[in-house]
C-alpha atoms as a PDB file:
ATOM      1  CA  UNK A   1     -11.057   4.899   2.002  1.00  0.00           C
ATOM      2  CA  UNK A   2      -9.351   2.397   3.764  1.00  0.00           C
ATOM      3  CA  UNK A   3      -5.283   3.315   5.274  1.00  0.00           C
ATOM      4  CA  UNK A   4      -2.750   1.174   4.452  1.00  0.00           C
ATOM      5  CA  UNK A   5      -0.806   2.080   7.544  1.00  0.00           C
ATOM      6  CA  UNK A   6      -3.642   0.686   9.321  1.00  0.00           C
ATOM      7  CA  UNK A   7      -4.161  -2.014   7.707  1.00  0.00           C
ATOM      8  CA  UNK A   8      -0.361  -2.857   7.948  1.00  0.00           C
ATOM      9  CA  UNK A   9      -0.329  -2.899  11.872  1.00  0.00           C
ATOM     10  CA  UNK A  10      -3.215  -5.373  11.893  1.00  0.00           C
ATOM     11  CA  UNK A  11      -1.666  -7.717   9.643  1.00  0.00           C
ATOM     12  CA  UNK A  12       1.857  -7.379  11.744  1.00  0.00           C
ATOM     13  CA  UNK A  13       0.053  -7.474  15.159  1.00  0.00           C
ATOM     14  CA  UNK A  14      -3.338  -9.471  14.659  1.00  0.00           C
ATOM     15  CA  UNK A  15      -2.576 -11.284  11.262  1.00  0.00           C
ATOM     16  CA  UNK A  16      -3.057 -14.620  12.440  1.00  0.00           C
ATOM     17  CA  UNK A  17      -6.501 -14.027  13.213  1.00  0.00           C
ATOM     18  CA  UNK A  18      -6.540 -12.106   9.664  1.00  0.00           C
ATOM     19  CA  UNK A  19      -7.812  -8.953  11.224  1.00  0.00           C
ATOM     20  CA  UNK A  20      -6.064  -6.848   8.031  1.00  0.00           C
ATOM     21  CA  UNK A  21      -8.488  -9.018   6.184  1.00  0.00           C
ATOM     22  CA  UNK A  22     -11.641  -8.310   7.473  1.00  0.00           C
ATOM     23  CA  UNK A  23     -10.551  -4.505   7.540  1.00  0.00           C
ATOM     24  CA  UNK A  24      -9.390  -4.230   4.074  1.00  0.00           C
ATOM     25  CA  UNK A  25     -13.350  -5.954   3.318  1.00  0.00           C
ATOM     26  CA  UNK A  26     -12.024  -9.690   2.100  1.00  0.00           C
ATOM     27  CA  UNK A  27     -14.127 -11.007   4.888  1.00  0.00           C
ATOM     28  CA  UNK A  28     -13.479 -15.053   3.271  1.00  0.00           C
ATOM     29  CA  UNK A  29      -9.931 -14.758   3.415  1.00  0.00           C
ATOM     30  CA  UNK A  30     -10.664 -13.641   7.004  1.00  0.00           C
ATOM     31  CA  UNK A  31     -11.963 -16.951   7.862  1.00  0.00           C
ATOM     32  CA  UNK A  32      -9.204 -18.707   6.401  1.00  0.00           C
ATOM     33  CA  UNK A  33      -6.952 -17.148   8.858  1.00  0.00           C
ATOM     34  CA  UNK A  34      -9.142 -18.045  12.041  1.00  0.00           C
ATOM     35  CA  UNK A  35      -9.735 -21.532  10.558  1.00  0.00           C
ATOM     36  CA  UNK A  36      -5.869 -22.118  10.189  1.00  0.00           C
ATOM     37  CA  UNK A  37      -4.412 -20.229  12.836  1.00  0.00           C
ATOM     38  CA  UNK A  38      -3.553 -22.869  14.507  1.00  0.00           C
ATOM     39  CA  UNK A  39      -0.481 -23.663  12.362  1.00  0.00           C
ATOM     40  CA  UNK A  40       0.862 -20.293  12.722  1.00  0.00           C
ATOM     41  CA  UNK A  41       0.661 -19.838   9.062  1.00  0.00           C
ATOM     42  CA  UNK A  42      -1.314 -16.982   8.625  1.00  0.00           C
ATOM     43  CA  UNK A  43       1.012 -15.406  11.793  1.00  0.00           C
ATOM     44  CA  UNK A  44       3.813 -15.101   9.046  1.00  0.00           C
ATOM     45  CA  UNK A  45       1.578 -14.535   6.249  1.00  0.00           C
ATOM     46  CA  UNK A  46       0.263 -11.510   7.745  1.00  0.00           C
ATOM     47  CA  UNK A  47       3.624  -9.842   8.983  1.00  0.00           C
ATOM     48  CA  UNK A  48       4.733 -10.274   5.286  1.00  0.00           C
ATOM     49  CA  UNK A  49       1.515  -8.401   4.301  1.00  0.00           C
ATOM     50  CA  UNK A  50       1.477  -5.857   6.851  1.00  0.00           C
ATOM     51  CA  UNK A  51       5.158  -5.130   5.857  1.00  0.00           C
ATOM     52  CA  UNK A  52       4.574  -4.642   1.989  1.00  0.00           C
ATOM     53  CA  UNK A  53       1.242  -2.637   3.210  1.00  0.00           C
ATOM     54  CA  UNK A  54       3.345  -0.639   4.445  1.00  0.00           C
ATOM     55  CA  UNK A  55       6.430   0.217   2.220  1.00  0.00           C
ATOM     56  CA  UNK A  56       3.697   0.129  -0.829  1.00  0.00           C
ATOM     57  CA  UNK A  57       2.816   3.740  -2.059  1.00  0.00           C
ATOM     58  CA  UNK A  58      -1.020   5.070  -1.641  1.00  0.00           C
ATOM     59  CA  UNK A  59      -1.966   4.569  -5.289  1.00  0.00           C
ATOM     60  CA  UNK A  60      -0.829   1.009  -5.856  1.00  0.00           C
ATOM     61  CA  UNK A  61      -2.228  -0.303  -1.780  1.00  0.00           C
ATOM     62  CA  UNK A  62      -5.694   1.609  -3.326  1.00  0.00           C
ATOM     63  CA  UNK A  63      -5.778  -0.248  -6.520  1.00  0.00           C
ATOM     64  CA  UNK A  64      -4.302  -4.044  -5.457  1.00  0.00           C
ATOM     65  CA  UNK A  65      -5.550  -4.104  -2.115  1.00  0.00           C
ATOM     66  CA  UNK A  66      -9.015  -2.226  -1.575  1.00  0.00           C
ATOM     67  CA  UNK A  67      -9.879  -3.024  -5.240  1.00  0.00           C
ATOM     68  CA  UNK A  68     -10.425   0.838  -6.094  1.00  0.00           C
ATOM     69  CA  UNK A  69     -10.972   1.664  -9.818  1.00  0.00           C
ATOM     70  CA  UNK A  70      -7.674   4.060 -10.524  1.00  0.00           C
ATOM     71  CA  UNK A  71     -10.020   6.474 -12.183  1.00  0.00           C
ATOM     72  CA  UNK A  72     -11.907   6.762  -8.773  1.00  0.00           C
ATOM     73  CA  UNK A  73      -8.888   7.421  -7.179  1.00  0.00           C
ATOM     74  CA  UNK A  74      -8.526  11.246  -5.214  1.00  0.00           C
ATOM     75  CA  UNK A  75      -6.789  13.376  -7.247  1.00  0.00           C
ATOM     76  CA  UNK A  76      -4.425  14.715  -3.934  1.00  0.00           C
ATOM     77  CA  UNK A  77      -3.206  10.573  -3.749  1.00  0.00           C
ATOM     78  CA  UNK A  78       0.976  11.339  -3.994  1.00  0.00           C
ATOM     79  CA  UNK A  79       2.835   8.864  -5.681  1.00  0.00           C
ATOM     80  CA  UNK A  80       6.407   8.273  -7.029  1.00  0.00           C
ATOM     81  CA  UNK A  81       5.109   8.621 -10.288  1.00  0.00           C
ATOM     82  CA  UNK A  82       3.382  12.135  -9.626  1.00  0.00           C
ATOM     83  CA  UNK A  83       7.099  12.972  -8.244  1.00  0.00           C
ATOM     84  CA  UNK A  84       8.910  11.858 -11.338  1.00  0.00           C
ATOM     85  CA  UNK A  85       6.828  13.326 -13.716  1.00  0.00           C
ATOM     86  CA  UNK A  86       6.799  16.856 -12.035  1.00  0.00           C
ATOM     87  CA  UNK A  87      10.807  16.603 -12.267  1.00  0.00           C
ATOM     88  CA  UNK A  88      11.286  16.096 -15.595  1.00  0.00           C
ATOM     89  CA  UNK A  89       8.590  18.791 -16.369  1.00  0.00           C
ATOM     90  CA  UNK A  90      10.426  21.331 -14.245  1.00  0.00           C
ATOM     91  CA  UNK A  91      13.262  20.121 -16.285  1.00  0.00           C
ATOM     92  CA  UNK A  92      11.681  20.292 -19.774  1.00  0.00           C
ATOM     93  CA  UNK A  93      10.390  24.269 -18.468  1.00  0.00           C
ATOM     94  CA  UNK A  94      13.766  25.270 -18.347  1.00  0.00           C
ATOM     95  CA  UNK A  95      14.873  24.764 -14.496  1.00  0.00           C
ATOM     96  CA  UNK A  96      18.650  23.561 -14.783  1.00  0.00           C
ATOM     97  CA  UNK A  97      19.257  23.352 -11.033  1.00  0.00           C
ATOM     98  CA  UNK A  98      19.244  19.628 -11.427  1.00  0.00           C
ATOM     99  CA  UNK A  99      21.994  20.176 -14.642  1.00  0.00           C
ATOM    100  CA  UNK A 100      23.927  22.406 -12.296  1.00  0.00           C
ATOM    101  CA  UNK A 101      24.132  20.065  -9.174  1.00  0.00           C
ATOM    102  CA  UNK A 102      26.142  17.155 -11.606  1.00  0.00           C
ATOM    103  CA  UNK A 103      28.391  19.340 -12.924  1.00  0.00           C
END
């Protein structure tokens, strides 16, 4: 399983040589970024990426980026939506510490 964090760095540090690429496996989008590195292009193009490689959750960089089937996914993967749905079913089992905290 590939990490987004490193794959982020690469793209921030080493993106105009499309390093992130080759790591995340998209080896002909690699060689796009040697072949036009000399416009300093894929320098910007790969800070952008590394950036939303970063701020992305684990689930989503899985699925878009390393082309992982959701259903193959590790169940231990956190995500937003595992956090949301656990708070409204502590609030639909009766916890009312988040009713108490707005009155």
């Amino acid at each position: 399983m590939k990490s987004k964090i490193v794959a982020g760095v690469l793209g921030i540090l080493l993106g105009g040589l499309g390093a992130h690429k080759f790591y995340l496996g998209k080896i002909g989008r690699g060689i796009l970024c040697i072949l036009f590195s000399w416009t300093g292009i894929p320098c910007i193009v790969g800070v952008i990426e590394g950036i939303i490689y970063l701020v992305s959750d684990e689930k989503t960089f899985l699925t878009k980026y390393c082309s992982m089937n959701p259903d193959d996914l590790p169940k231990d993967v956190n995500t937003y939506t595992d956090v949301e749905s656990k708070t409204e079913n502590d609030s639909a089992n009766g916890d009312e510490s988040v009713d108490e905290i707005k009155d």
